[in-house]
C-alpha atoms as a PDB file:
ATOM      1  CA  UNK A   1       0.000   0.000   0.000  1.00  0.00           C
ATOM      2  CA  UNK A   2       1.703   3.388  -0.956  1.00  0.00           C
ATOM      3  CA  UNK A   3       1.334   6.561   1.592  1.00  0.00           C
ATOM      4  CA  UNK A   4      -1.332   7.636  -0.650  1.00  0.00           C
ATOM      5  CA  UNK A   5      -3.878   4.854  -0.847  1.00  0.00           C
ATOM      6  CA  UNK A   6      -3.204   4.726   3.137  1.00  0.00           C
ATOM      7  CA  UNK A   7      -3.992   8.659   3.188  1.00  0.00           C
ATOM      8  CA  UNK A   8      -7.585   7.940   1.066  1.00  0.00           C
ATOM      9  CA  UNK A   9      -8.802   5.190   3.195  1.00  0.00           C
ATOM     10  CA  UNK A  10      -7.661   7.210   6.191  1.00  0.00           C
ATOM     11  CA  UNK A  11      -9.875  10.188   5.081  1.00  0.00           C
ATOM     12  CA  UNK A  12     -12.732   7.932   3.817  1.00  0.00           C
ATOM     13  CA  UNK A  13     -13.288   6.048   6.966  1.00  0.00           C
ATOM     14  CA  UNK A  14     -13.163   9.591   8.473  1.00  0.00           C
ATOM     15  CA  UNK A  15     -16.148  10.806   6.878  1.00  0.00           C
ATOM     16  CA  UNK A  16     -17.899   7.609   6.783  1.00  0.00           C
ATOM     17  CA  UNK A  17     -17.515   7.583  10.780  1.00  0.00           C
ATOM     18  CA  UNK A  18     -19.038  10.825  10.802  1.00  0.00           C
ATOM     19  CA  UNK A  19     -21.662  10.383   8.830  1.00  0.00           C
ATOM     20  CA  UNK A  20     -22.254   7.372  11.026  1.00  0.00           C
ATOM     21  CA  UNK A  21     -22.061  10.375  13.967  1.00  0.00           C
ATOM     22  CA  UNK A  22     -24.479  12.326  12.139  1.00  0.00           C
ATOM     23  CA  UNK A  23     -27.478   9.662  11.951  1.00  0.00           C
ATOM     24  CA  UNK A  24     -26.788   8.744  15.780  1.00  0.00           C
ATOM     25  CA  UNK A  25     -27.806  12.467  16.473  1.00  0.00           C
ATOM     26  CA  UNK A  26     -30.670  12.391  14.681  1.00  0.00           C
ATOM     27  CA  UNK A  27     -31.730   8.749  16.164  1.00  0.00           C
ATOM     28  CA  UNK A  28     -31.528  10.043  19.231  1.00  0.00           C
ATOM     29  CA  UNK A  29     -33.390  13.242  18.667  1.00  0.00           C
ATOM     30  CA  UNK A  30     -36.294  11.437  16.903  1.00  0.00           C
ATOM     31  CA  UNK A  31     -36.345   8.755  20.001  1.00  0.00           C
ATOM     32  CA  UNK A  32     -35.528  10.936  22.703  1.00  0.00           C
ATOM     33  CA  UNK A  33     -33.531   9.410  24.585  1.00  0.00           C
ATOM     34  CA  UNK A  34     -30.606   6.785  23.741  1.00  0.00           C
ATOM     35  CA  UNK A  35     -31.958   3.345  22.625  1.00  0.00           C
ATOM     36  CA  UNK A  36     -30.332   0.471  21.429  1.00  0.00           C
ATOM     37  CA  UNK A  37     -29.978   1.407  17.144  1.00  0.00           C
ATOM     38  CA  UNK A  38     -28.489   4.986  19.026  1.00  0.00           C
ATOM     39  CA  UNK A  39     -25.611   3.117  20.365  1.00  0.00           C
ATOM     40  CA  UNK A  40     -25.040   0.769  17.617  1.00  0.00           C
ATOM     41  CA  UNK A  41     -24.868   3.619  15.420  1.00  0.00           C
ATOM     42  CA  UNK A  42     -22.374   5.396  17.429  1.00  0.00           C
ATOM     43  CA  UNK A  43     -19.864   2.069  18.349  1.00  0.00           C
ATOM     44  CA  UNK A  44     -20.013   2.003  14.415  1.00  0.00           C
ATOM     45  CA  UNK A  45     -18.679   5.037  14.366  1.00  0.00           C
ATOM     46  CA  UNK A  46     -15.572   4.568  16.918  1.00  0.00           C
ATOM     47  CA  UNK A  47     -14.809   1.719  15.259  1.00  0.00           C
ATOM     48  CA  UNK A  48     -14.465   3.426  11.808  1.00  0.00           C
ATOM     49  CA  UNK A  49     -12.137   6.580  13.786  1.00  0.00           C
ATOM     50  CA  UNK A  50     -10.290   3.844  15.071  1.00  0.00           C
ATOM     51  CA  UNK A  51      -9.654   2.341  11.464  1.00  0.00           C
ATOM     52  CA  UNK A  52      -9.105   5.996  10.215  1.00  0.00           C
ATOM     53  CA  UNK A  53      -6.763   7.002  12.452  1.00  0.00           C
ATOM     54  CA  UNK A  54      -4.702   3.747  12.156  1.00  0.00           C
ATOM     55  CA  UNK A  55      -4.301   4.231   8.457  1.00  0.00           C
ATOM     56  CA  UNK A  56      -3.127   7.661   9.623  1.00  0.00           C
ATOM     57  CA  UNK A  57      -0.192   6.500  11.527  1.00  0.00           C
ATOM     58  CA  UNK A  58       0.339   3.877   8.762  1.00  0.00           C
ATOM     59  CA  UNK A  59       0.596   7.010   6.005  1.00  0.00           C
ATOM     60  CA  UNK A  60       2.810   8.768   8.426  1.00  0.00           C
ATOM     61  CA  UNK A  61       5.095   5.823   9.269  1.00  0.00           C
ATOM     62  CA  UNK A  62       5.734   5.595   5.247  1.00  0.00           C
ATOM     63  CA  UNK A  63       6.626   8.865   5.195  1.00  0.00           C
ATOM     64  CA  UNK A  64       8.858   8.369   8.130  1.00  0.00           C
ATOM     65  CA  UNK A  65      10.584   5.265   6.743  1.00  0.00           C
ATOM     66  CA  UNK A  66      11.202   6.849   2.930  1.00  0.00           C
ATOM     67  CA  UNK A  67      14.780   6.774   2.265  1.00  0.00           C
ATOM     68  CA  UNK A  68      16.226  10.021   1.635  1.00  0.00           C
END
């Protein structure tokens, strides 16, 4: 994987996550209060920061390791 391709995935799984953020908010104001599809959406959502920020580190760690 090159340090752009890890760069892309890193800023897709960003926006997915808060998209993912985005229809949490508005399950929980149409419910009014936080039910179970609330925090489902919302454990979706760290998971896909978690991925995001991993590929991140990866992009910066090729950057790092690029011989000069």
């Amino acid at each position: 994987m090159t340090r752009r391709a890890a760069k892309f995935y890193g800023y897709l799984y960003f926006f997915i996550a808060t998209i993912f953020v985005l229809f949490a908010i508005q399950q929980n104001n149409r419910t009014e209060g936080w039910d179970f599809f609330t925090i489902l959406l919302m454990a979706v959502a760290a998971i896909d920061y978690m991925i995001s920020f991993r590929y991140f580190g990866k992009a910066k760690t090729m950057k790092e390791d690029k011989p000069k």
